[in-house]
C-alpha atoms as a PDB file:
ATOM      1  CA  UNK A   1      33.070 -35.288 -23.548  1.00  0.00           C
ATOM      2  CA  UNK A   2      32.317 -33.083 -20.419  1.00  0.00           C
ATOM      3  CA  UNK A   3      30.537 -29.974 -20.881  1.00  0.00           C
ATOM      4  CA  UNK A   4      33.051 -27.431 -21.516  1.00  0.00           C
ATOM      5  CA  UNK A   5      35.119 -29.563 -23.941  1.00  0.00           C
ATOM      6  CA  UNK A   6      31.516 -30.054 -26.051  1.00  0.00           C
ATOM      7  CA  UNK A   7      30.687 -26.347 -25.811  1.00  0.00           C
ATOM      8  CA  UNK A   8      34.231 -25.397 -27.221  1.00  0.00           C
ATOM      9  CA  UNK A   9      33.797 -28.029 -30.061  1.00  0.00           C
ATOM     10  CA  UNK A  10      30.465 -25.776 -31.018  1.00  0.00           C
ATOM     11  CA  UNK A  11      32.249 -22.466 -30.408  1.00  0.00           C
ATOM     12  CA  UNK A  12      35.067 -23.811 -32.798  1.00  0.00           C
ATOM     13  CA  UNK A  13      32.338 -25.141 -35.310  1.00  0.00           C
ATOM     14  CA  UNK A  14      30.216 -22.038 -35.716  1.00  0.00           C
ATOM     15  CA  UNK A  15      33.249 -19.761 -35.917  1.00  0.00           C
ATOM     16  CA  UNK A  16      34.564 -22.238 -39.166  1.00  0.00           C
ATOM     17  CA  UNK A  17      31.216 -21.639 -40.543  1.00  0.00           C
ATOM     18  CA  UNK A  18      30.928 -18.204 -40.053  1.00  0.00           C
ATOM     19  CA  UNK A  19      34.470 -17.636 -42.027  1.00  0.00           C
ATOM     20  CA  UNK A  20      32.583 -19.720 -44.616  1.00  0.00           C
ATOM     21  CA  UNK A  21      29.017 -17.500 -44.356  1.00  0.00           C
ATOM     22  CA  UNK A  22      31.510 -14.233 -44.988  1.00  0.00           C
ATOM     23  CA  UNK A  23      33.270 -16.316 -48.211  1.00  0.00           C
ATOM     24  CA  UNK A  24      29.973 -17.104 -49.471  1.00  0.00           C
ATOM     25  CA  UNK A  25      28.820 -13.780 -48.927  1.00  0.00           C
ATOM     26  CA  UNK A  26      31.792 -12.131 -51.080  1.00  0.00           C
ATOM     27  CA  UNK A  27      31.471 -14.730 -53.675  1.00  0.00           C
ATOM     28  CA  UNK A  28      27.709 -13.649 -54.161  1.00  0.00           C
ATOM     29  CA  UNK A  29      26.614 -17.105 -52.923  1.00  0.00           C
ATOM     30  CA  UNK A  30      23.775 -15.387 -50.444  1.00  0.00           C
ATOM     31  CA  UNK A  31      21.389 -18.636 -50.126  1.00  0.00           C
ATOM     32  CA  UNK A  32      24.231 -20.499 -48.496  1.00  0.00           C
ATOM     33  CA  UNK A  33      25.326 -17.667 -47.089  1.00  0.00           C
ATOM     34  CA  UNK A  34      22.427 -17.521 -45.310  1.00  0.00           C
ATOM     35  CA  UNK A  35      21.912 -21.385 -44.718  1.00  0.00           C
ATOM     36  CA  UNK A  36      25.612 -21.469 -42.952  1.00  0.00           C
ATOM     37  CA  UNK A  37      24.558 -18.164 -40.943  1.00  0.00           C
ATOM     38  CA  UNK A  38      21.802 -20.270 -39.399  1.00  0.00           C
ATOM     39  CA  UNK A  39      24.089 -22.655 -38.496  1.00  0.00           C
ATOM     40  CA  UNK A  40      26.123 -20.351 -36.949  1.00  0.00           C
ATOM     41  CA  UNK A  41      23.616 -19.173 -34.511  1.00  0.00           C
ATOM     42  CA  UNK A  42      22.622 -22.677 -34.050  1.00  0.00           C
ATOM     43  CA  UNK A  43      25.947 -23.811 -33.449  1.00  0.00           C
ATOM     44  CA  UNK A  44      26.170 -20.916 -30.638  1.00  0.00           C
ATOM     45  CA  UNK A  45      23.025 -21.863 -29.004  1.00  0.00           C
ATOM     46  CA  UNK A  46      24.216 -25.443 -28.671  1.00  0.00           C
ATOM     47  CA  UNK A  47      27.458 -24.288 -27.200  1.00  0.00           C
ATOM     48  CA  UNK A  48      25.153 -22.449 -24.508  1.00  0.00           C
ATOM     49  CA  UNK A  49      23.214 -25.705 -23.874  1.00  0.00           C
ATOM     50  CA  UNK A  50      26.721 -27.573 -23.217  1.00  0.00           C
ATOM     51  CA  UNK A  51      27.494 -24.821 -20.792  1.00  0.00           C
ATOM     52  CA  UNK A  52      24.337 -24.962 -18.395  1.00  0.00           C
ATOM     53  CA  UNK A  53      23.974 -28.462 -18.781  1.00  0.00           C
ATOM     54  CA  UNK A  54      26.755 -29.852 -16.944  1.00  0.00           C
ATOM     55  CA  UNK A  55      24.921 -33.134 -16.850  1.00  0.00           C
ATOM     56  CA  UNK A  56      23.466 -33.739 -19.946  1.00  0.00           C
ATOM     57  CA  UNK A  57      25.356 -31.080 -21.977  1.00  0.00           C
ATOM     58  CA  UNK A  58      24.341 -32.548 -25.419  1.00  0.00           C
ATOM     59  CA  UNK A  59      22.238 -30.422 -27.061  1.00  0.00           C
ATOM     60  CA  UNK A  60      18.614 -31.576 -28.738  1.00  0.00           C
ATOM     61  CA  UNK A  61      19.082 -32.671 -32.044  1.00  0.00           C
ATOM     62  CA  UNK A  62      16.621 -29.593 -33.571  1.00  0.00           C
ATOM     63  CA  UNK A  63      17.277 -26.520 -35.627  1.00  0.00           C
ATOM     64  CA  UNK A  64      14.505 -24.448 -34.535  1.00  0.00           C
ATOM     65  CA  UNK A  65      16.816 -20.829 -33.078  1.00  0.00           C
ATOM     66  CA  UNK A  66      13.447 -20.065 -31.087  1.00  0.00           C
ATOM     67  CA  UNK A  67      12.830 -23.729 -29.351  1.00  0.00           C
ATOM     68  CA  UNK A  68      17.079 -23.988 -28.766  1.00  0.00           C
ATOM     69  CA  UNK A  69      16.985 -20.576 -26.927  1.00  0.00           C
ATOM     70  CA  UNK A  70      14.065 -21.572 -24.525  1.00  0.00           C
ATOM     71  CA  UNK A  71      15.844 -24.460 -24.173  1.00  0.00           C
ATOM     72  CA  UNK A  72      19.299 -22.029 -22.943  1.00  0.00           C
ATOM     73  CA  UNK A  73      16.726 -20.114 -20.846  1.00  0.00           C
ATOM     74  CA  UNK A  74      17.429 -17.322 -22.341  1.00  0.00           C
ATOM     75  CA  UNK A  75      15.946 -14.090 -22.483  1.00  0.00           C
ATOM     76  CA  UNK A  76      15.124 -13.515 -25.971  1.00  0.00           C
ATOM     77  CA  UNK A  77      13.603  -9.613 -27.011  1.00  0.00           C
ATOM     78  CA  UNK A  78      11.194  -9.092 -30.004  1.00  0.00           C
ATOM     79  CA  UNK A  79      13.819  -7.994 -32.467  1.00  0.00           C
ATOM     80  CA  UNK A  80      16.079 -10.806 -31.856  1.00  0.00           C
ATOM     81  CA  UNK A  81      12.656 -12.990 -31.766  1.00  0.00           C
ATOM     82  CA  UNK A  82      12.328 -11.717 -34.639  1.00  0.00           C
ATOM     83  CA  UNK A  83      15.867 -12.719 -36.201  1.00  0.00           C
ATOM     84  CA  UNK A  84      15.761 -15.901 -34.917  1.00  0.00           C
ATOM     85  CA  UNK A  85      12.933 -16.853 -36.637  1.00  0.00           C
ATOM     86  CA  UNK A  86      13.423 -15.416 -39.806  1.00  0.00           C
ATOM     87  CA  UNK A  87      17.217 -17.511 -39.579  1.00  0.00           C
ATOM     88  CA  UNK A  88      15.142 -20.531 -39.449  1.00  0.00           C
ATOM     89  CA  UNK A  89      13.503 -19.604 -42.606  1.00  0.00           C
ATOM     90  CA  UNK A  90      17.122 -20.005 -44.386  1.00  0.00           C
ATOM     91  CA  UNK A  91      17.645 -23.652 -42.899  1.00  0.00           C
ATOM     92  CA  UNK A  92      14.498 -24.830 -44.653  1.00  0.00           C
ATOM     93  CA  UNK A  93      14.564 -22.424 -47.747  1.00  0.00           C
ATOM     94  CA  UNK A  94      18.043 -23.501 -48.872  1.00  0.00           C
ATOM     95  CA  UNK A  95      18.048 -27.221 -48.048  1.00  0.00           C
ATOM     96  CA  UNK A  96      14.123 -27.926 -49.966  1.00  0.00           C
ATOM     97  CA  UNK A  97      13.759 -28.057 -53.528  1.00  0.00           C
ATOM     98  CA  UNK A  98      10.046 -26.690 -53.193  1.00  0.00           C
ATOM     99  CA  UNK A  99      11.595 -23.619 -51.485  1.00  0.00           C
ATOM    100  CA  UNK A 100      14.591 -23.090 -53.062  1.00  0.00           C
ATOM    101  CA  UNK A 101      13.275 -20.597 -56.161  1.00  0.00           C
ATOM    102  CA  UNK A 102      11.177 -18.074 -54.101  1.00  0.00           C
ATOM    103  CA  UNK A 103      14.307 -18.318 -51.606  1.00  0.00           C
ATOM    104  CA  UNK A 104      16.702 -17.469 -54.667  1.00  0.00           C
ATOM    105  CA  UNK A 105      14.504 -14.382 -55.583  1.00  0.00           C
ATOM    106  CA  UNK A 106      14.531 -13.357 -52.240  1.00  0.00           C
ATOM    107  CA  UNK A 107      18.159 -13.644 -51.760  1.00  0.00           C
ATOM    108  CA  UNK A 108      19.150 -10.368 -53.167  1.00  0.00           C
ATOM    109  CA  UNK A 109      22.372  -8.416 -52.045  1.00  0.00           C
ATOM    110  CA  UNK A 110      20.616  -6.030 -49.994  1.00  0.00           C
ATOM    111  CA  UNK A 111      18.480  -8.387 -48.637  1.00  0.00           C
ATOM    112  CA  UNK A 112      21.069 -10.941 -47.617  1.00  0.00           C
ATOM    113  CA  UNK A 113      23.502  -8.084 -46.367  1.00  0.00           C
ATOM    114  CA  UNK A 114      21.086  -6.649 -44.219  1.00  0.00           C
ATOM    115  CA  UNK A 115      20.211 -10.489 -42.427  1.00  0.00           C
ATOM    116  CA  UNK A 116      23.909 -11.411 -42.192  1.00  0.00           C
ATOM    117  CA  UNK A 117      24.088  -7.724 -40.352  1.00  0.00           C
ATOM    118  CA  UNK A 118      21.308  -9.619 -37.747  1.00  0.00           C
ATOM    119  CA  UNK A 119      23.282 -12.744 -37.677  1.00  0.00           C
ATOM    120  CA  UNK A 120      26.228 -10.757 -36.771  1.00  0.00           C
ATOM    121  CA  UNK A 121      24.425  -9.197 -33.781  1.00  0.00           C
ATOM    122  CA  UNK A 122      22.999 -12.329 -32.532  1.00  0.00           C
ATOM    123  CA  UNK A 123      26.776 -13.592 -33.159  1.00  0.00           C
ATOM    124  CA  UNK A 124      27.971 -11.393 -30.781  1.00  0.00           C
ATOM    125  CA  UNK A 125      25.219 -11.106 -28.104  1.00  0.00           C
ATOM    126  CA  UNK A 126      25.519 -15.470 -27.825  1.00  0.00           C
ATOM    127  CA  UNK A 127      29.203 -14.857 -27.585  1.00  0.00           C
ATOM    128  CA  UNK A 128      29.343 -12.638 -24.850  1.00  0.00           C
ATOM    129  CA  UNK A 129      27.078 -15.110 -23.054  1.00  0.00           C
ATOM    130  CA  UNK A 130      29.496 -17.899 -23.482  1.00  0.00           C
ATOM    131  CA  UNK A 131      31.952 -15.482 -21.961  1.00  0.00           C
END
């Protein structure tokens, strides 16, 4: 798969799961909500990686939002810093029994509406870099 063909298969990907983050959302399900809105972002960033790395376009295999956008060379603020990091909270928080019941509590509507409001900005500021 050349570069452009991989970064369209994540593009594809992370648009399925955010359709699947909103259904989630709307069904009250806000810890997977959450867990698929990381992998929406992550999904993005690895599209990003296929695009500037005509070579070797295949992304690491890592979840970490922060170390994936170094790795895109991109320029990262605080507040999205900030996002990013709290988005890897909900890979680990969902997917860990030890986690999962402080992550639950957490998980409230408010709470979960206001991070998939971040996701959705990081959504759309990766997007218009794939642009």
């Amino acid at each position: 798969m050349n570069n452009i063909d991989l970064m369209n298969y994540w593009i594809k990907s992370s648009d399925r799961d955010y359709e699947s983050m909103q259904k989630n959302y709307e069904t009250e399900q806000y810890t997977w909500a959450l867990f698929i809105g990381h992998l929406v972002i992550e999904k993005l960033l690895k599209a990003i990686y296929a695009k500037i790395n005509k070579d070797n376009p295949y992304p690491p295999k890592i979840h970490n939002l922060n170390i994936l956008a170094e790795r895109c060379n991109l320029e990262v603020d605080e507040r999205k810093t900030k996002i990013l990091m709290t988005c890897n909270s909900f890979n680990i928080s969902a997917r860990y029994e030890d986690y999962k019941n402080e992550f639950y509590e957490r998980c409230t509507k408010e709470y979960t509406s206001e991070q998939i409001q971040n996701i959705k900005e990081v959504r759309l500021w990766l997007k218009e870099i794939l642009m």
